[in-house]
Protein backbone atom coordinates (compact mmCIF):
# COMPACT_ATOMS: atom_id res chain seq x y z
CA UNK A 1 2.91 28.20 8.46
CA UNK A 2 6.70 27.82 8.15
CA UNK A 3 8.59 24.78 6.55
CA UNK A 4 10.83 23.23 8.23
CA UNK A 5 13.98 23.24 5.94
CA UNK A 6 16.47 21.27 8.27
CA UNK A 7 13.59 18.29 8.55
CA UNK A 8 12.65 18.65 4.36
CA UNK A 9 16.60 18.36 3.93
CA UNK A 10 16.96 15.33 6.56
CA UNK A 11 14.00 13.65 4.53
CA UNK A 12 15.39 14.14 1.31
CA UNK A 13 18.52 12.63 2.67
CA UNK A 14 16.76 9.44 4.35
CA UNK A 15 14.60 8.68 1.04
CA UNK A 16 18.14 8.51 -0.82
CA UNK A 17 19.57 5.94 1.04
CA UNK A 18 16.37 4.09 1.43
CA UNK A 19 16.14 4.54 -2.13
CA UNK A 20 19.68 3.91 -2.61
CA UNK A 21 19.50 0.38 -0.82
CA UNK A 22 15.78 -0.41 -2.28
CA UNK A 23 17.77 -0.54 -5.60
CA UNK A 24 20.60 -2.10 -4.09
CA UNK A 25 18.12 -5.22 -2.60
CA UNK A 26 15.88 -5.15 -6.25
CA UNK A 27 13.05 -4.34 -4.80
CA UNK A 28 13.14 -0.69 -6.61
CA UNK A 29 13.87 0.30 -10.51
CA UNK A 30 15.61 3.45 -11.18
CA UNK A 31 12.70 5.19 -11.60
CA UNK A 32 10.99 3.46 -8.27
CA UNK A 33 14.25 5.69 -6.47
CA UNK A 34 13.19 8.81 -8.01
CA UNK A 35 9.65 8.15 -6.85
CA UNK A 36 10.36 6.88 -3.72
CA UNK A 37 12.62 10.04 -2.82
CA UNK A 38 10.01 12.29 -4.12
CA UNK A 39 7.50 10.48 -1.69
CA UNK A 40 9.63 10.11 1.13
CA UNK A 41 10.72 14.11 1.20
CA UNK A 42 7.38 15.23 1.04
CA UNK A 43 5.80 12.82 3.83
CA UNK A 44 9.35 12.46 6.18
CA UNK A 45 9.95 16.79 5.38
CA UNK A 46 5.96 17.79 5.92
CA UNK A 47 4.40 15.46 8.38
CA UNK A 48 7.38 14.59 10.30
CA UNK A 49 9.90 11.59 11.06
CA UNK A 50 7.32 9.63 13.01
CA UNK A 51 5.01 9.30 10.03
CA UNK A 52 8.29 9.04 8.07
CA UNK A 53 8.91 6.02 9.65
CA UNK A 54 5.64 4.46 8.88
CA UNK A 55 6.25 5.16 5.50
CA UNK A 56 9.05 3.43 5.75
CA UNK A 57 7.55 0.32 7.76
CA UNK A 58 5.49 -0.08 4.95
CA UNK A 59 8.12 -0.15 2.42
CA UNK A 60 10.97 -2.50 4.69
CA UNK A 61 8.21 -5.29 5.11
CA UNK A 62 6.88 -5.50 1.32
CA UNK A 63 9.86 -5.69 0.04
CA UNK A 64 10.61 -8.38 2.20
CA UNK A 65 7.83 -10.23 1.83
CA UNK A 66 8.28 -9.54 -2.09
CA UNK A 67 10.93 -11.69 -1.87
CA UNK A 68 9.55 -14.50 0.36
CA UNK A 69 9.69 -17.82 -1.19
CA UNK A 70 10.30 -15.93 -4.45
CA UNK A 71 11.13 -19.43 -6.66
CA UNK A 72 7.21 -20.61 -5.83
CA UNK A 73 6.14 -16.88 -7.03
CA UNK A 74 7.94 -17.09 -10.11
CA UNK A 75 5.48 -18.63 -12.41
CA UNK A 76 2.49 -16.25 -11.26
CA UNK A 77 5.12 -13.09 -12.27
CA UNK A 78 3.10 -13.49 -15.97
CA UNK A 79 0.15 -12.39 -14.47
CA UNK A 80 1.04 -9.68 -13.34
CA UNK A 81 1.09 -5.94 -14.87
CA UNK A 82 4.87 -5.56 -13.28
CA UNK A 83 7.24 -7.55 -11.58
CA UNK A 84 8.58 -6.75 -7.91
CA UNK A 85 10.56 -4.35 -8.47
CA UNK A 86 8.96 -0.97 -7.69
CA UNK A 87 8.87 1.65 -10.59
CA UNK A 88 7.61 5.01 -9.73
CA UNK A 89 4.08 3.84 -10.80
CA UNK A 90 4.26 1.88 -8.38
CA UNK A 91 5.56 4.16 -5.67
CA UNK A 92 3.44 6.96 -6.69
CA UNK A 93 0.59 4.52 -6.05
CA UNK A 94 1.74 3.33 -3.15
CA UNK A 95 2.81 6.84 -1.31
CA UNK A 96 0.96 9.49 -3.45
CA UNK A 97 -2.34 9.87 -1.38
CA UNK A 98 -0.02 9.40 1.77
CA UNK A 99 2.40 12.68 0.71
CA UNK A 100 -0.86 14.36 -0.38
CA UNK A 101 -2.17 13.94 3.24
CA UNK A 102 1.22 15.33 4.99
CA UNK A 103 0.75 18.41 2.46
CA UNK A 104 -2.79 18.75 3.75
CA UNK A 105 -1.29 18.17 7.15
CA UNK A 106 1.10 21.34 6.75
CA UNK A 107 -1.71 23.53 6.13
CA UNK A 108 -4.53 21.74 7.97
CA UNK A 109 -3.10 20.15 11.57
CA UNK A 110 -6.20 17.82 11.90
CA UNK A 111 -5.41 14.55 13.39
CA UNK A 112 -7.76 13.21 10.93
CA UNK A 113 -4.58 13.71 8.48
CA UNK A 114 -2.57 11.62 10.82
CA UNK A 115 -5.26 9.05 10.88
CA UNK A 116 -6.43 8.84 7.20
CA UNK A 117 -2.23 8.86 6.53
CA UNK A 118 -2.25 5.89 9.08
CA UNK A 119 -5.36 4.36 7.03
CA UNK A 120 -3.89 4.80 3.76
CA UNK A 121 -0.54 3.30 4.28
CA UNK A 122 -2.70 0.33 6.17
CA UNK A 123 -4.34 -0.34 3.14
CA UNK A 124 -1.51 -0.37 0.66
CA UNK A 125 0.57 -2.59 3.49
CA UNK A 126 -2.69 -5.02 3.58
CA UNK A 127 -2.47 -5.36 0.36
CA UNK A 128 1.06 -6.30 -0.66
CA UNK A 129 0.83 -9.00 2.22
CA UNK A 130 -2.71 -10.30 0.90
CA UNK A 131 -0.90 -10.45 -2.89
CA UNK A 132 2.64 -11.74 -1.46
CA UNK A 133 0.92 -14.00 0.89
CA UNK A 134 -2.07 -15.30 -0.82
CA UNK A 135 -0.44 -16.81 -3.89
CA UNK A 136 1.02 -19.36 -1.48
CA UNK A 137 -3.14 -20.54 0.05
CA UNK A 138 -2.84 -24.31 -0.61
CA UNK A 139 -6.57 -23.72 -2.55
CA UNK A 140 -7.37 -21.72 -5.47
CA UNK A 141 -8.75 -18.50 -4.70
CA UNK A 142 -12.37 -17.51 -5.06
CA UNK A 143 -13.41 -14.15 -6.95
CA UNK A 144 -14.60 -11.60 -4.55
CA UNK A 145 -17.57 -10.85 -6.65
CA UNK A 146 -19.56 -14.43 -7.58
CA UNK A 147 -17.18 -16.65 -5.34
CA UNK A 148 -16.13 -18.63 -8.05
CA UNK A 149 -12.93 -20.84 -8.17
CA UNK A 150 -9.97 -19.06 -10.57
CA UNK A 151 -6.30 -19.37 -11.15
CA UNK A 152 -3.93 -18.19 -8.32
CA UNK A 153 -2.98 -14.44 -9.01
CA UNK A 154 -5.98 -13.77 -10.87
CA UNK A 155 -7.02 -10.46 -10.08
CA UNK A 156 -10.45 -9.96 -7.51
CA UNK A 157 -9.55 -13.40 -6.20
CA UNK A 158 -9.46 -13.53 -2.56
CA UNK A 159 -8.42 -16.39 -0.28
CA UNK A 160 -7.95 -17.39 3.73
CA UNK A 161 -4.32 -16.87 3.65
CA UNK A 162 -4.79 -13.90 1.81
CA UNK A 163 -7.37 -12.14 3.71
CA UNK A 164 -5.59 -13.04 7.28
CA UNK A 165 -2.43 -11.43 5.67
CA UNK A 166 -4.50 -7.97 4.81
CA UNK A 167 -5.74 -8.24 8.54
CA UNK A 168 -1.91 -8.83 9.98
CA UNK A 169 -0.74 -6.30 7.27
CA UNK A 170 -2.90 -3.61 8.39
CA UNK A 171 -2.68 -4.37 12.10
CA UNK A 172 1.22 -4.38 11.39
CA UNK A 173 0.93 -0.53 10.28
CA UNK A 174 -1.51 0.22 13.18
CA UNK A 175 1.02 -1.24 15.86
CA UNK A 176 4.24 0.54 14.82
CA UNK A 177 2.53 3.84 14.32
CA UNK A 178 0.86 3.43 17.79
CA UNK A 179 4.15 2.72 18.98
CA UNK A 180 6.17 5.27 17.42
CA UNK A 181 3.74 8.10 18.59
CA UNK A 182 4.03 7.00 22.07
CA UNK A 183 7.61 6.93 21.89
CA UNK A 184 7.16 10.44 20.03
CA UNK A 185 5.17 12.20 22.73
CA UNK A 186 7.55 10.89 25.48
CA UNK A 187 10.16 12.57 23.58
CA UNK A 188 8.12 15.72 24.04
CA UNK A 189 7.42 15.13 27.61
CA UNK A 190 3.85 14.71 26.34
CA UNK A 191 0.95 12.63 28.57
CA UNK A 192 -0.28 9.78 26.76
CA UNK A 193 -3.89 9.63 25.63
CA UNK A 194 -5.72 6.74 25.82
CA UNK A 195 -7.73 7.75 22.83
CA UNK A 196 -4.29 6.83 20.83
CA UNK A 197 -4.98 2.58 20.81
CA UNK A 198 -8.04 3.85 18.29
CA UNK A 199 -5.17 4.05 15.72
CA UNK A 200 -4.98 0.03 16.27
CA UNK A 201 -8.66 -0.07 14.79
CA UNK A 202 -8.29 2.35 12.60
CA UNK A 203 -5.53 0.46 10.80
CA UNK A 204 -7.32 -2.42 10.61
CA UNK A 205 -10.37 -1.01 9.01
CA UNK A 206 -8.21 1.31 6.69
CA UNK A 207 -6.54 -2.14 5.92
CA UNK A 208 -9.24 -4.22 4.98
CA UNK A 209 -11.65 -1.72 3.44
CA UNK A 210 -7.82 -1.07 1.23
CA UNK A 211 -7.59 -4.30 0.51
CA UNK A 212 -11.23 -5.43 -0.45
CA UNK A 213 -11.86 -2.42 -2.77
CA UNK A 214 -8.61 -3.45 -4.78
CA UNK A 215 -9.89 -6.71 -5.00
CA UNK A 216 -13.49 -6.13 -5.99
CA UNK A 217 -12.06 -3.09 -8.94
CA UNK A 218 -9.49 -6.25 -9.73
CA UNK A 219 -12.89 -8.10 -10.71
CA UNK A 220 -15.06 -5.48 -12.24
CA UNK A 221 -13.64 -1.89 -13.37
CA UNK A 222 -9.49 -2.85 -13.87
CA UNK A 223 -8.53 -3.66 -17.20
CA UNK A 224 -7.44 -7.20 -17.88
CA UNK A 225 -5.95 -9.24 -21.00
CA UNK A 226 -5.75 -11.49 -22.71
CA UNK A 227 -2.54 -13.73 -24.42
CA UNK A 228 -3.89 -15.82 -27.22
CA UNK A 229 -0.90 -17.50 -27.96
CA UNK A 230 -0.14 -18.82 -24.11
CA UNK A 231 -3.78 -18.53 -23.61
CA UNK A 232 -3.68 -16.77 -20.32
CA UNK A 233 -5.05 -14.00 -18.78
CA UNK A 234 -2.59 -11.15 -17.56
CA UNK A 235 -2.57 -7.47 -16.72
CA UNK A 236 0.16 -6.90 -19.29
CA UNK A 237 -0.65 -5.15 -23.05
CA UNK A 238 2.42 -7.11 -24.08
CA UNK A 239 2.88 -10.92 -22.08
CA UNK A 240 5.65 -12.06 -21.48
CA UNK A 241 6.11 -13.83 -24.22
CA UNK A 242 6.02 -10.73 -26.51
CA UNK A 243 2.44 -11.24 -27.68
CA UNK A 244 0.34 -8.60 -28.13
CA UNK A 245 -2.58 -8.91 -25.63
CA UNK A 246 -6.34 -8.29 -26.03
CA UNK A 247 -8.73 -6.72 -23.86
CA UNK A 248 -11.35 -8.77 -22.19
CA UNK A 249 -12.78 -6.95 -19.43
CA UNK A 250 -12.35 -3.46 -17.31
CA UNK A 251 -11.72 -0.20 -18.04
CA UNK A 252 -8.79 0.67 -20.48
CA UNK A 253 -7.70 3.38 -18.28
CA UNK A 254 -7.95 1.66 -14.74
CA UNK A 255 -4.44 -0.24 -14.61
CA UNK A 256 -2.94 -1.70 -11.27
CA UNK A 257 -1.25 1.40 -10.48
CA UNK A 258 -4.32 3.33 -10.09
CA UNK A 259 -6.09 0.58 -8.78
CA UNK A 260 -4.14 1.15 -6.03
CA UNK A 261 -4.29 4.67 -5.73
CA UNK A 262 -8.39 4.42 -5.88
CA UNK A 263 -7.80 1.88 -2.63
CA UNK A 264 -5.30 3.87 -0.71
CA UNK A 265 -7.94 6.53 -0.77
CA UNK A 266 -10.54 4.59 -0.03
CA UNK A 267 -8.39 3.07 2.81
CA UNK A 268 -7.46 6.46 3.78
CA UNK A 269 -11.37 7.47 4.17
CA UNK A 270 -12.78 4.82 6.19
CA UNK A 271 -9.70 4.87 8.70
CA UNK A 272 -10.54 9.01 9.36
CA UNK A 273 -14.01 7.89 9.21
CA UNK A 274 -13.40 5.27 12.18
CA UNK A 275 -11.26 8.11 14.15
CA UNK A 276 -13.66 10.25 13.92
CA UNK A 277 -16.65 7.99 15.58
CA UNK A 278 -13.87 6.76 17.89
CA UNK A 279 -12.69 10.04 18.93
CA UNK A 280 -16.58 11.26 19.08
CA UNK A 281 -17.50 8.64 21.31
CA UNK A 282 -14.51 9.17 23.78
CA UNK A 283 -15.11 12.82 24.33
């Protein structure tokens, strides 16, 4: 195996204006630039500018959507363990199992990489839309676990809106790296394979299964607090208002950052798990 220096160099460059002009927009802290050039070098540099680009599909429409109808969001932002601006947490949890597949890519061309990657940044995609999106469901959410009515934002709550935007957010991620690999292996004089719209399901499936995990460790496992003075739950140790929270349920260790994580792996899995049957099945 032999890195490719020029294309390691041309990531590194890429991430820092993406970085650059995440912080420029808000949607990144200073340390959400250091992770998101970190992330960026290792996935553009290792597994190439196509799943570069996917990468940074993923990133270009959260952040958008981050900021859609922001003034409605505002009052839900106390719920929340951060606000959305990305630190490198966040970006580590976002990207990390993603640049650990284009590592394992390097070493190990297996498409499954390429379809686990497409999986995993399915699932973290489906799941910025479902929280960005699903605030704004005209009815309370229902937890995923007893389907009982709670607060908007409150984590394990799932809702139409929200679900249809983990569907659209996953088949989002599915579309442009379906598209971007055709337009890759054109580039390369390469035939098309038929066997390549399987990345459409496997998006969707890596979405979903992304999403829904998230949501049902967001009502079990993740840890979640308690303000007694605004008497609200939250997934901050300190609210907003500078009150010391209290636990009331979860895990002390299983915060929203590695909630995510857990479900970008988990996302990751079942797409290479759908590839593979796919890919079986069609010889």
């Amino acid at each position: 195996m032999t890195l490719n220096i020029p294309r390691i160099l041309g990531g590194l460059l890429i991430s820092g204006l993406i970085g650059w002009a995440g912080y420029r927009k808000e949607s990144l802290s200073a340390s959400g630039v250091l992770g998101a050039i970190v992330i960026g070098t290792l996935i553009f540099g290792l597994g190439g500018w196509v799943w570069g680009l996917v990468l940074i599909a993923f990133f270009v429409s959260s952040s958008f959507l981050s900021h859609y109808r922001q003034a409605d969001k505002e009052g839900l932002a106390e719920k929340f363990a951060k606000g959305h601006r990305r630190d490198l947490g966040q970006a580590l949890a976002n990207g990390g199992w993603g640049a650990v597949l284009a590592v394992l890519y390097t070493f190990l061309p297996n498409q499954l990489f390429w379809a686990a990657f497409v999986g995993t940044m399915a699932a973290v995609n489906a799941d910025t839309w479902a929280t960005e999106l699903g605030v704004l469901n005209p009815t309370p959410p229902r937890l995923i676990t007893t389907g009982q009515r709670v607060p908007v934002g409150s984590s394990g709550g799932i809702s139409i809106l929200g679900t249809l935007a983990a569907l659209g957010g996953g088949l989002f991620i599915g579309v442009v790296a379906l598209a971007l690999g055709g337009v890759a292996s054109l580039w390369q004089h390469l035939p098309l394979h038929w066997t390549d719209l399987w990345l459409i399901p496997v998006a969707i499936v890596g979405g979903l299964a992304g999403s829904f995990f998230d949501s049902l460790l967001g009502a079990t496992a993740q840890a979640i607090y308690y303000c007694d003075a605004c008497q609200k739950e939250t997934e901050r140790t300190i609210h907003r208002c500078g009150t010391q929270t209290r636990q009331i349920r979860g895990w002390h260790w299983l915060d929203n950052d590695r909630v995510n994580l857990l479900s970008s792996v988990v996302g990751g899995l079942a797409a290479a798990l759908v590839a593979w049957a796919g890919w079986a099945l069609g010889g």
